[in-house]
PDB file of N, CA and C in Angstrom:
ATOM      1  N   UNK A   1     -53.409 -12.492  57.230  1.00  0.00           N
ATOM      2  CA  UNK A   1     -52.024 -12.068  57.363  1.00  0.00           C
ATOM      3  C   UNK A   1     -51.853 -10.621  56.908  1.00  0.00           C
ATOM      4  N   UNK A   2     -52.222  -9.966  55.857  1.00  0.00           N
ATOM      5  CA  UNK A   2     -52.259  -8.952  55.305  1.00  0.00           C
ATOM      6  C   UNK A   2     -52.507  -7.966  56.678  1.00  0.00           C
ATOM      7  N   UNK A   3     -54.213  -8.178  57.183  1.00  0.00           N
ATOM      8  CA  UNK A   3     -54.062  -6.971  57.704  1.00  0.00           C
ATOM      9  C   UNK A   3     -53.493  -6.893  59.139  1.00  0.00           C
ATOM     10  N   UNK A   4     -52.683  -7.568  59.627  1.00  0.00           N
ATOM     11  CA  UNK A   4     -51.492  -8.364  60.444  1.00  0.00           C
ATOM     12  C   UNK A   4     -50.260  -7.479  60.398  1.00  0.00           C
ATOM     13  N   UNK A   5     -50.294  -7.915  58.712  1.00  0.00           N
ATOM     14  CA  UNK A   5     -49.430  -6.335  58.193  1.00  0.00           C
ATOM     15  C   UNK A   5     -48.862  -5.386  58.343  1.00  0.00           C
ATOM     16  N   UNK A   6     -50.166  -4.624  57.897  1.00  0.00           N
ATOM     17  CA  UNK A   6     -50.809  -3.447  58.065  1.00  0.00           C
ATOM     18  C   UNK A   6     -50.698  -2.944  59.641  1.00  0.00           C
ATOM     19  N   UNK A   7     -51.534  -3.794  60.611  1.00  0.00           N
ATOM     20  CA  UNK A   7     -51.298  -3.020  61.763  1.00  0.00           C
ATOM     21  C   UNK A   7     -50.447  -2.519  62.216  1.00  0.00           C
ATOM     22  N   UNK A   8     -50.457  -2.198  63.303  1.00  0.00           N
ATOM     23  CA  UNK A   8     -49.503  -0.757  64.482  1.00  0.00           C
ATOM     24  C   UNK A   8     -48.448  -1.843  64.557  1.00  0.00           C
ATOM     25  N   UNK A   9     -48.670  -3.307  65.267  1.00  0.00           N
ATOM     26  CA  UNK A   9     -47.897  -4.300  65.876  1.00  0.00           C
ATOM     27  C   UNK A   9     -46.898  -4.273  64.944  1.00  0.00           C
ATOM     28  N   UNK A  10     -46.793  -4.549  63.811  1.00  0.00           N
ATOM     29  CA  UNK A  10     -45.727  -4.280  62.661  1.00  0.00           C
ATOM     30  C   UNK A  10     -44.682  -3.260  62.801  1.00  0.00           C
ATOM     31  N   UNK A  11     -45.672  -2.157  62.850  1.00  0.00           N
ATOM     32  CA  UNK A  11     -45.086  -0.858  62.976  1.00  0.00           C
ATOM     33  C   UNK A  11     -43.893  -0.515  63.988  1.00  0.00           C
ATOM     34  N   UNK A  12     -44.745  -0.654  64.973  1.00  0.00           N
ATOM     35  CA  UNK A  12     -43.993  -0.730  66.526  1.00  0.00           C
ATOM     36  C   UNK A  12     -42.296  -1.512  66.385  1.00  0.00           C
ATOM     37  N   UNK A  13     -42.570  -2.952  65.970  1.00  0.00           N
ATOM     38  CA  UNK A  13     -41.172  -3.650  65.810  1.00  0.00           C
ATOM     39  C   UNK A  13     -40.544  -3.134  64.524  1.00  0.00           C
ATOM     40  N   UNK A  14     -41.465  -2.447  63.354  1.00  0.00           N
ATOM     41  CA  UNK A  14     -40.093  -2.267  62.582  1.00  0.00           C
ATOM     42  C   UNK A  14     -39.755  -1.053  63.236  1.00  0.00           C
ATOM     43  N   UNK A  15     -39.879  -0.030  63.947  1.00  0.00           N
ATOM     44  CA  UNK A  15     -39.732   1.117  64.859  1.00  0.00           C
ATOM     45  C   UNK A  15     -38.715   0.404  65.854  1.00  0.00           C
ATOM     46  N   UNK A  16     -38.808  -0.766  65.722  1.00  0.00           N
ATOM     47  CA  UNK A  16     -37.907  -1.007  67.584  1.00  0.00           C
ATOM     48  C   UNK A  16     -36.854  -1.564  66.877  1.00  0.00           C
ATOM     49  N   UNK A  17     -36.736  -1.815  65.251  1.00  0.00           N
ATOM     50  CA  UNK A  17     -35.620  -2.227  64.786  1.00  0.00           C
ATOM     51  C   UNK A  17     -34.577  -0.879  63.910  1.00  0.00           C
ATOM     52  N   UNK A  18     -35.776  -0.347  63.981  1.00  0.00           N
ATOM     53  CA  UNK A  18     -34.711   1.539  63.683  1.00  0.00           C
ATOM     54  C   UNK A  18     -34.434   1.719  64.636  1.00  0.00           C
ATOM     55  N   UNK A  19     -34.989   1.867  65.809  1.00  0.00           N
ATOM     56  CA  UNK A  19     -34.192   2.766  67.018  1.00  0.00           C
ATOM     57  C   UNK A  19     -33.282   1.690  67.589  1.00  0.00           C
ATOM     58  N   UNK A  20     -32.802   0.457  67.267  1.00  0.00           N
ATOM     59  CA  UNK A  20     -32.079   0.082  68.285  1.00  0.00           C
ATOM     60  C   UNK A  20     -30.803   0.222  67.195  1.00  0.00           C
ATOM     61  N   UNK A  21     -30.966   0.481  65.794  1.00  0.00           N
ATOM     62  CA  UNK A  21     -30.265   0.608  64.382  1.00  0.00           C
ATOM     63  C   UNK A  21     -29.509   1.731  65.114  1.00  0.00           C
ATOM     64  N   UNK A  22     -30.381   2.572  65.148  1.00  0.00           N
ATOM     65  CA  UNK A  22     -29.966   4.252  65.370  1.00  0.00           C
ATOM     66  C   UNK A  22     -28.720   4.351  66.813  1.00  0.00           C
ATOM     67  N   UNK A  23     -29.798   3.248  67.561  1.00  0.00           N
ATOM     68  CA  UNK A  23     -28.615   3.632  68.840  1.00  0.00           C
ATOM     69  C   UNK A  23     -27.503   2.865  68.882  1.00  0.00           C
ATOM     70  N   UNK A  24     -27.212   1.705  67.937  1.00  0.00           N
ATOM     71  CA  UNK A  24     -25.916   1.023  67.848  1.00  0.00           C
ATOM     72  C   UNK A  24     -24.773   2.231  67.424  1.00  0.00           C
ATOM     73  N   UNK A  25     -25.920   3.037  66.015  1.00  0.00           N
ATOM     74  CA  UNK A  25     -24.670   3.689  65.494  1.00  0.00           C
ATOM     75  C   UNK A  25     -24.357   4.802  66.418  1.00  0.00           C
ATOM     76  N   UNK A  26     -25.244   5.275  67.174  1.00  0.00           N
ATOM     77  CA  UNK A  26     -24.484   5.988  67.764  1.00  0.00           C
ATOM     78  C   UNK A  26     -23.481   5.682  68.974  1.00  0.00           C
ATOM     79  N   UNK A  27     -23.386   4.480  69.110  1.00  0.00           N
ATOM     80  CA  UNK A  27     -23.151   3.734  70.378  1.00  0.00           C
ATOM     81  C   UNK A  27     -21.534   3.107  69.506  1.00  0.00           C
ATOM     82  N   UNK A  28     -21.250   3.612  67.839  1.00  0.00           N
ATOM     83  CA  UNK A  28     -20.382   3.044  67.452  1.00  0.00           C
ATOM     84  C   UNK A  28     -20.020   1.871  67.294  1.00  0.00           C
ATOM     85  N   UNK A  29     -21.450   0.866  67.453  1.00  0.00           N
ATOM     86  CA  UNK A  29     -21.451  -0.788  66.753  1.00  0.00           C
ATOM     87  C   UNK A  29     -21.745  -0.748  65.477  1.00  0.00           C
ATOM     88  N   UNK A  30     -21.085  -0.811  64.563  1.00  0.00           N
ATOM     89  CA  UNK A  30     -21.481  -0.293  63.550  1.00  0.00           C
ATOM     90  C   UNK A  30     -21.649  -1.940  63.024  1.00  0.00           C
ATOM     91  N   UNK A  31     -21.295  -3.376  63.228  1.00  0.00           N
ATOM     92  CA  UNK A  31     -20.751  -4.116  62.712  1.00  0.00           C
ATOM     93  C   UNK A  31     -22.421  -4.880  62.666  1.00  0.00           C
ATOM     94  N   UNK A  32     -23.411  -4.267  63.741  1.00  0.00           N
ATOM     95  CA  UNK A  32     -24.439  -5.129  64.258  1.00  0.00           C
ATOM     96  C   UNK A  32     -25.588  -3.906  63.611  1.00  0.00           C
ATOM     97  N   UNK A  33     -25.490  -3.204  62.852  1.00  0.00           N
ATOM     98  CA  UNK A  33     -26.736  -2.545  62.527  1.00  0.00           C
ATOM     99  C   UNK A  33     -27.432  -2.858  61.234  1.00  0.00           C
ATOM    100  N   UNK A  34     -26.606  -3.669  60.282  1.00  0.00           N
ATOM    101  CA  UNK A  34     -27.251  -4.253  59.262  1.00  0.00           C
ATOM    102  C   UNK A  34     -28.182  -5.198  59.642  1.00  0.00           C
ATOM    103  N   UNK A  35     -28.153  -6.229  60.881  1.00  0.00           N
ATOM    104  CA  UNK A  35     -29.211  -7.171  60.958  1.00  0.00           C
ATOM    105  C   UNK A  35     -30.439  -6.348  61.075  1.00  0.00           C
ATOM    106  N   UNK A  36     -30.391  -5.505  61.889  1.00  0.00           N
ATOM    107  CA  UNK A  36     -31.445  -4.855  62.134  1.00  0.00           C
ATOM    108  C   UNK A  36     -32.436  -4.256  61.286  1.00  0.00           C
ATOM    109  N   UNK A  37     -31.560  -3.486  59.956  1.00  0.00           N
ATOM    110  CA  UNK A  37     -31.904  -2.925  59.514  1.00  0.00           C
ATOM    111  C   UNK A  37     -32.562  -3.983  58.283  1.00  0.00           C
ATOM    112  N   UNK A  38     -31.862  -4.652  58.482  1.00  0.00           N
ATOM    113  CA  UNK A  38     -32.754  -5.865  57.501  1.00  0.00           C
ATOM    114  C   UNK A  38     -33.868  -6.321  57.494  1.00  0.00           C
ATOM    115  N   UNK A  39     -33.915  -6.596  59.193  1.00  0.00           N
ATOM    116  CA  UNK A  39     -35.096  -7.132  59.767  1.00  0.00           C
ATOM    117  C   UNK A  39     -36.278  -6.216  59.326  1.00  0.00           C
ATOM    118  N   UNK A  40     -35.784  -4.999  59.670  1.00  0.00           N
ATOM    119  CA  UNK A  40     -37.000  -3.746  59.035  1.00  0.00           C
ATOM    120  C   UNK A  40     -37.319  -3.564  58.354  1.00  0.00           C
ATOM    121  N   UNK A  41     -36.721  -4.120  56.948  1.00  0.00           N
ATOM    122  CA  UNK A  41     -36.833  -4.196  55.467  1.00  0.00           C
ATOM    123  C   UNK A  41     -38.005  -5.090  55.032  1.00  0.00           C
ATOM    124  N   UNK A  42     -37.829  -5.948  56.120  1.00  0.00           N
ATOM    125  CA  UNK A  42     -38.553  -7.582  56.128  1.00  0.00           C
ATOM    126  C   UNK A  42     -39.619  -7.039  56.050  1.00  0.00           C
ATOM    127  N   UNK A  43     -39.931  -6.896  57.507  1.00  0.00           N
ATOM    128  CA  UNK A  43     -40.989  -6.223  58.224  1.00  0.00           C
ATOM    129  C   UNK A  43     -42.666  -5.408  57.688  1.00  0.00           C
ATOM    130  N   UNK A  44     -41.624  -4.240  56.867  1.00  0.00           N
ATOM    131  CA  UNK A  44     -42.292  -2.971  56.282  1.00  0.00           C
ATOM    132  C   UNK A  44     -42.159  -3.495  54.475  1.00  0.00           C
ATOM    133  N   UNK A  45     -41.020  -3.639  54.119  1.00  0.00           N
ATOM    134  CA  UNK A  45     -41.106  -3.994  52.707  1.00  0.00           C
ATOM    135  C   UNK A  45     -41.514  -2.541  51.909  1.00  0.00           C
ATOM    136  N   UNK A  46     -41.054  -1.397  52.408  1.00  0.00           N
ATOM    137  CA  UNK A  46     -41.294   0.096  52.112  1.00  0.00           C
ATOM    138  C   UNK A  46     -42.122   0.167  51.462  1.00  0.00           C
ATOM    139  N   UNK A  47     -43.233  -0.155  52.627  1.00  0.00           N
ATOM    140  CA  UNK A  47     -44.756   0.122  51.955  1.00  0.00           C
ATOM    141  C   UNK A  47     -45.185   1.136  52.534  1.00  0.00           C
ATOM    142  N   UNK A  48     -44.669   1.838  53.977  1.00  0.00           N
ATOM    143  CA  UNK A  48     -44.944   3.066  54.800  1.00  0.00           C
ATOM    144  C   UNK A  48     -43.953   3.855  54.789  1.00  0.00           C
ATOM    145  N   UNK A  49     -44.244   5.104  54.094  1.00  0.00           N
ATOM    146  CA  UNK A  49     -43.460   6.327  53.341  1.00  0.00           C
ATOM    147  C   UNK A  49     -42.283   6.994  54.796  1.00  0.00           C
ATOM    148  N   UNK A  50     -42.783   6.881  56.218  1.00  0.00           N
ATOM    149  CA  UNK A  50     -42.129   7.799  56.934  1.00  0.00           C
ATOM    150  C   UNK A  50     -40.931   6.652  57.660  1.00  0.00           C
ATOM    151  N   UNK A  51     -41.637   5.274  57.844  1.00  0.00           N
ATOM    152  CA  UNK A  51     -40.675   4.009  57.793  1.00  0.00           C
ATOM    153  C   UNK A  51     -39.939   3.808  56.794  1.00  0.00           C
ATOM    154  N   UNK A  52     -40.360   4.036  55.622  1.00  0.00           N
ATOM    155  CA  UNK A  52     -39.304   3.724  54.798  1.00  0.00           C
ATOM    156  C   UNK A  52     -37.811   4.643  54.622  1.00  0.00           C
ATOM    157  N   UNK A  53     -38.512   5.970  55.249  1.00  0.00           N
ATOM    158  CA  UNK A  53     -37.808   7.270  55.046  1.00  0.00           C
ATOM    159  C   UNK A  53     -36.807   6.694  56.445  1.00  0.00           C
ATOM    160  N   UNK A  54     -36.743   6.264  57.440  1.00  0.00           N
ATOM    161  CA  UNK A  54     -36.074   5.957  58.250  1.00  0.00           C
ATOM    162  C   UNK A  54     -34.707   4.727  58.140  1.00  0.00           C
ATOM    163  N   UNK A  55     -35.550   3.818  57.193  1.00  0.00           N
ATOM    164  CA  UNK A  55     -34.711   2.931  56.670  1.00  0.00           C
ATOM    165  C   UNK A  55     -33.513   3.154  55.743  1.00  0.00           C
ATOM    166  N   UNK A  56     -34.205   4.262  54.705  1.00  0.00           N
ATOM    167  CA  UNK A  56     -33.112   4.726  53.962  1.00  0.00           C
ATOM    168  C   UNK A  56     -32.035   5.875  54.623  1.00  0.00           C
ATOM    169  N   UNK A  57     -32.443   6.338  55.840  1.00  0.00           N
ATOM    170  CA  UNK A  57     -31.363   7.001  56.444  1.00  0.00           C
ATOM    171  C   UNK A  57     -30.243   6.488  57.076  1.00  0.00           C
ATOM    172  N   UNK A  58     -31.281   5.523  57.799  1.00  0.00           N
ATOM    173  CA  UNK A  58     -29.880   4.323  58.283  1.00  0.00           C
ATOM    174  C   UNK A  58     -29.175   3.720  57.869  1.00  0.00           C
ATOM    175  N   UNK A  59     -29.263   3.412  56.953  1.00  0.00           N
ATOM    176  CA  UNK A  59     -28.928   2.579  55.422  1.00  0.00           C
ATOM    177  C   UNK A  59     -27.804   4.123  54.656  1.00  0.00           C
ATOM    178  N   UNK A  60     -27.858   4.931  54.815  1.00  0.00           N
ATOM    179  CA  UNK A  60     -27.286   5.915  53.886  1.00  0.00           C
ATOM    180  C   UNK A  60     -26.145   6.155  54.775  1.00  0.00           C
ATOM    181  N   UNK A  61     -26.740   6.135  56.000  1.00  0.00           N
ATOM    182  CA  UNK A  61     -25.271   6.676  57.511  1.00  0.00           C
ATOM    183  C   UNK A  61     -24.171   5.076  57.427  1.00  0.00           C
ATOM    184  N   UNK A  62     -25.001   4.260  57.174  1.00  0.00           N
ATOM    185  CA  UNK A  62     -24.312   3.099  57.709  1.00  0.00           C
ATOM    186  C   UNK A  62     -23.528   3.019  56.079  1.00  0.00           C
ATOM    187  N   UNK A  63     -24.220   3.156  55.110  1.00  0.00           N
ATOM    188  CA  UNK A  63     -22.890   3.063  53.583  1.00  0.00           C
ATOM    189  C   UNK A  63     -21.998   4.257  53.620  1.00  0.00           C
ATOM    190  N   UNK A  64     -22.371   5.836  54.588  1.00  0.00           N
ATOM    191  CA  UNK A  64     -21.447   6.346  54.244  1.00  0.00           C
ATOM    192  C   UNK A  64     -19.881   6.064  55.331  1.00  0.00           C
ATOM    193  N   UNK A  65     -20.405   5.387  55.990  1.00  0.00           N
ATOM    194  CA  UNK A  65     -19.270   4.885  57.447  1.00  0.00           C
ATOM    195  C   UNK A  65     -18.792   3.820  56.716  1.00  0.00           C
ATOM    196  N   UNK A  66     -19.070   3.117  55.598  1.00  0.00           N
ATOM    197  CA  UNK A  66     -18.231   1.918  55.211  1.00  0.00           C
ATOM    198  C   UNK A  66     -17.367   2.678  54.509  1.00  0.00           C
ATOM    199  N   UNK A  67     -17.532   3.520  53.808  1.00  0.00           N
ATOM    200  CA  UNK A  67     -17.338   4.304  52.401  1.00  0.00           C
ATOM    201  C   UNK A  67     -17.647   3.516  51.025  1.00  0.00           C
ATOM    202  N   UNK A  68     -18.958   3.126  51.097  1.00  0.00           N
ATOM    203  CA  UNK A  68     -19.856   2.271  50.000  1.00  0.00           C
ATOM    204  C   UNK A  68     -19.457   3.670  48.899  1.00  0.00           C
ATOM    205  N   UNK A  69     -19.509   2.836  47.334  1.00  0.00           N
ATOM    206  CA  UNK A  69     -19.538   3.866  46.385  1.00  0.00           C
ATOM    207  C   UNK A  69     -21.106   4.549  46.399  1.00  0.00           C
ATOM    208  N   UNK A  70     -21.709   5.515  46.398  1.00  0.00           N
ATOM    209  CA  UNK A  70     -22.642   6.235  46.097  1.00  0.00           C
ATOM    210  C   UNK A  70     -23.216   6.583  47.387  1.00  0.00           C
ATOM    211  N   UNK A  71     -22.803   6.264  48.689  1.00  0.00           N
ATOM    212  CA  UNK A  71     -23.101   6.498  49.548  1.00  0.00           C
ATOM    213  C   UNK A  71     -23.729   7.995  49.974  1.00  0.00           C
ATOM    214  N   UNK A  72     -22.931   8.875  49.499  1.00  0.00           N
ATOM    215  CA  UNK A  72     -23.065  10.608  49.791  1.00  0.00           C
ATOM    216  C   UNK A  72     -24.359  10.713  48.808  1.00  0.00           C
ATOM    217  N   UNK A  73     -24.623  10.393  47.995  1.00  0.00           N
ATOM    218  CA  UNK A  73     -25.592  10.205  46.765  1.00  0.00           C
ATOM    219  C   UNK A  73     -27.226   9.640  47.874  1.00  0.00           C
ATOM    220  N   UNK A  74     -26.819   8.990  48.082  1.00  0.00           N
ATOM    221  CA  UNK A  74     -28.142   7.895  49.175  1.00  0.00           C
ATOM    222  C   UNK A  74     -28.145   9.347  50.617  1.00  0.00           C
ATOM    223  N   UNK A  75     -27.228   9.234  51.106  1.00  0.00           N
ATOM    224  CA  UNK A  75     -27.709  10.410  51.960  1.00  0.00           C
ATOM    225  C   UNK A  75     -28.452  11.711  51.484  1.00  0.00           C
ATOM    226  N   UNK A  76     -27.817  12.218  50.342  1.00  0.00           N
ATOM    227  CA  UNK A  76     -28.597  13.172  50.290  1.00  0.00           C
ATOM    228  C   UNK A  76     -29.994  13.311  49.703  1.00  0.00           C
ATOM    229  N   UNK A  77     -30.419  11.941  49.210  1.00  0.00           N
ATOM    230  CA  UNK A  77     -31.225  11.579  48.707  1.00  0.00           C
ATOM    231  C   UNK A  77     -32.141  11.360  49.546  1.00  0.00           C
ATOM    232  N   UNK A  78     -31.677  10.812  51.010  1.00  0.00           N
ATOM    233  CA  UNK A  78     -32.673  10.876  51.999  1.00  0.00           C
ATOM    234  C   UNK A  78     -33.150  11.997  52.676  1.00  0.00           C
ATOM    235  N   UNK A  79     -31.912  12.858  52.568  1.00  0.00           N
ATOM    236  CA  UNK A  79     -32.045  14.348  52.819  1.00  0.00           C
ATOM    237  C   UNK A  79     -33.638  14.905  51.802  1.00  0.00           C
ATOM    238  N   UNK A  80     -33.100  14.680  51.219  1.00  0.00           N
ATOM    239  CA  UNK A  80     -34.010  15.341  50.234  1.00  0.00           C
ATOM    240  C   UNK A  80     -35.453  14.736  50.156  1.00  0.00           C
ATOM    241  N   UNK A  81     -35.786  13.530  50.927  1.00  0.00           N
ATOM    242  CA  UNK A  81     -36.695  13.023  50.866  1.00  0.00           C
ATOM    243  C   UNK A  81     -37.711  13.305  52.365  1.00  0.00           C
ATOM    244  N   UNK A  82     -36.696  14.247  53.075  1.00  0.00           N
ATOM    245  CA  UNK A  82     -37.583  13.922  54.267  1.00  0.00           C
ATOM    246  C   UNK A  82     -38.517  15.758  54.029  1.00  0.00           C
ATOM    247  N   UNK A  83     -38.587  16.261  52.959  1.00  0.00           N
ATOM    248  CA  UNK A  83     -39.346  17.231  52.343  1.00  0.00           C
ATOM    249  C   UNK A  83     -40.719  16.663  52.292  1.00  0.00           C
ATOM    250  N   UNK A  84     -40.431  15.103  51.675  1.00  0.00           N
ATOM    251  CA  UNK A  84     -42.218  14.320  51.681  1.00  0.00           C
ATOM    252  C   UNK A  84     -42.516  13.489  52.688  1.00  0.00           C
ATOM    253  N   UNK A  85     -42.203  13.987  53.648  1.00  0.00           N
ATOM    254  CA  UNK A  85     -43.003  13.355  54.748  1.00  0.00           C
ATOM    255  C   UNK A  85     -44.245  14.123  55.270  1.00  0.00           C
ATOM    256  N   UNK A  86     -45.157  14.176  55.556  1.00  0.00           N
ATOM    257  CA  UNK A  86     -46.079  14.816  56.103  1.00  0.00           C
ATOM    258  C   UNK A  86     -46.321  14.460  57.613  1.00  0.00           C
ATOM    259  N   UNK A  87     -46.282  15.437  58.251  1.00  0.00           N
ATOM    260  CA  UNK A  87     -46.326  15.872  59.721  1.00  0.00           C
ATOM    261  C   UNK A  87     -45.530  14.768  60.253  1.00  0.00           C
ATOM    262  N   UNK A  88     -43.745  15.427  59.901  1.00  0.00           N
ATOM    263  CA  UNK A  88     -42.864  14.663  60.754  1.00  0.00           C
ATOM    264  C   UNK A  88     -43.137  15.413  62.471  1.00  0.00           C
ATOM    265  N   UNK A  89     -42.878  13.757  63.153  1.00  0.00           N
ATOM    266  CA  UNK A  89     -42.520  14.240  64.912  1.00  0.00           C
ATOM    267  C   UNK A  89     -41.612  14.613  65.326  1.00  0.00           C
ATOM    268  N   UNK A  90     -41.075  14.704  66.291  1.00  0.00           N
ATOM    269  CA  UNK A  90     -39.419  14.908  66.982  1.00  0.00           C
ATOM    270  C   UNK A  90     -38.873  13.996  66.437  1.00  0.00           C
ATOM    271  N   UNK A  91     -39.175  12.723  66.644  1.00  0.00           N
ATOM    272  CA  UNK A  91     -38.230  11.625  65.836  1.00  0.00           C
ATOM    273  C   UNK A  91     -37.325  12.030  64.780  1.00  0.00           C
ATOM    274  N   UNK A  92     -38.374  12.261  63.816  1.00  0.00           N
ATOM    275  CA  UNK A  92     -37.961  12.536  62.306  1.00  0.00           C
ATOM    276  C   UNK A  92     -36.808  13.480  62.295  1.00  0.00           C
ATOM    277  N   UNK A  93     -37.485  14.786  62.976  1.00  0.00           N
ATOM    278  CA  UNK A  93     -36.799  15.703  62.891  1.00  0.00           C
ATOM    279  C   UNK A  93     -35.316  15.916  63.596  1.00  0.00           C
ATOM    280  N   UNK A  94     -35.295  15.082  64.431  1.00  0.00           N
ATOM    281  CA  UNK A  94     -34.026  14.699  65.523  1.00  0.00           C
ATOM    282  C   UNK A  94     -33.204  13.770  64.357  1.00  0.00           C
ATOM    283  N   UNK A  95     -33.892  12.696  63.581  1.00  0.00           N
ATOM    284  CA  UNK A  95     -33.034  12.279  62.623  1.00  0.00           C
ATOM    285  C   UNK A  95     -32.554  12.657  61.736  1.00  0.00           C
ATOM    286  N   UNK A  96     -33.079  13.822  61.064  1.00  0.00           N
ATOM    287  CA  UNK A  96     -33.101  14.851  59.716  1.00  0.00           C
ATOM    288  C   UNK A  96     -31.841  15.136  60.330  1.00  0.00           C
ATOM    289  N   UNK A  97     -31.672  16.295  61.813  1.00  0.00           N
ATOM    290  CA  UNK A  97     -30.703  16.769  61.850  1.00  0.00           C
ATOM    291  C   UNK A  97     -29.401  15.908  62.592  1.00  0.00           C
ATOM    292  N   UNK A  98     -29.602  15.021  62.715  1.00  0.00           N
ATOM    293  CA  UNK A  98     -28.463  13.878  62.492  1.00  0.00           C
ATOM    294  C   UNK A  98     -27.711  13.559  60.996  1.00  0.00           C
ATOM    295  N   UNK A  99     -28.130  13.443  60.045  1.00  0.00           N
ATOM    296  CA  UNK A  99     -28.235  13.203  58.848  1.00  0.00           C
ATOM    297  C   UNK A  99     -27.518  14.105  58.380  1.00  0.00           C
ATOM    298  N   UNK A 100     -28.040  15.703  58.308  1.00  0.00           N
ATOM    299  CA  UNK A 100     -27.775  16.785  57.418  1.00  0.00           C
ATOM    300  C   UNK A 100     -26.440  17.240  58.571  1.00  0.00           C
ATOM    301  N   UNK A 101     -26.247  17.030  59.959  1.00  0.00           N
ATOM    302  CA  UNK A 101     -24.804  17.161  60.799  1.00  0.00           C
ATOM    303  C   UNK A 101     -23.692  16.167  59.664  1.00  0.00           C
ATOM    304  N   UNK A 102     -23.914  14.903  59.777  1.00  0.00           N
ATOM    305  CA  UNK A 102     -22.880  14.019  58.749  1.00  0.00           C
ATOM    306  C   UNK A 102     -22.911  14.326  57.564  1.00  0.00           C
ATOM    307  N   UNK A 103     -23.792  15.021  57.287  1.00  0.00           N
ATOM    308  CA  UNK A 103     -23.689  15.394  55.299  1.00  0.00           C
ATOM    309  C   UNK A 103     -22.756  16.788  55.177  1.00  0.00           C
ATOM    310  N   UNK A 104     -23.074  17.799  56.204  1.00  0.00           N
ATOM    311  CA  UNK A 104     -22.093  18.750  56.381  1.00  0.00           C
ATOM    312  C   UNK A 104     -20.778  18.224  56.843  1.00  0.00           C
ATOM    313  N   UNK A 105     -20.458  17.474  57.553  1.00  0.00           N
ATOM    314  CA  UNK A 105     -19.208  17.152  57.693  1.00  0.00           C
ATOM    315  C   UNK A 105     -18.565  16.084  56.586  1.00  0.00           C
ATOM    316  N   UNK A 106     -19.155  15.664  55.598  1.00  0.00           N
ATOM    317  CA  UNK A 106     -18.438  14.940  54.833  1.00  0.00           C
ATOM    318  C   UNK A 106     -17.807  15.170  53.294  1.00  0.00           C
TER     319      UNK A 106
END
């Protein structure tokens, strides 16, 4: 099971449970992105630094749209975290500046 894990196959679905996270919110379902993001939690269990970095963004957009207390705190925290990623892709970087757009406007 472990290295089951570990593999890509993991990867891939907790990836297909951020991007479908990502496109609710932008799609303004905001009500349906916690399952998802749960599921990804499951999944990964933030054992992979650039997955996990994805989780906590979605997770930071989606508390600051509730207006969770510490929410602006968690965003910028993810902000600040995507400094340790090593060799982010477009992805990342398309999400960074999603992120740091809502942190300037809030």
């Amino acid at each position: 099971l472990e290295s089951v894990r570990d593999s890509g196959f993991l990867r891939v679905r907790f990836l297909l449970h951020v991007l479908v996270a990502r496109q609710l919110r932008l799609a303004g379902r905001w009500e349906e992105i916690e399952v998802h993001l749960a599921q990804a939690a499951e999944l990964m269990g933030g054992r992979h630094p650039v997955l996990q970095w994805h989780l906590e963004v979605e997770g930071a957009l989606l508390a600051m749209r509730r207006g969770d207390a510490g929410a602006l705190e968690r965003a910028e925290a993810a902000r600040a975290a995507f400094a340790q990623l090593r060799r982010p892709d477009g992805m990342e970087r398309s999400v960074y500046a999603e992120l740091c757009e809502v942190l300037a406007s809030a």
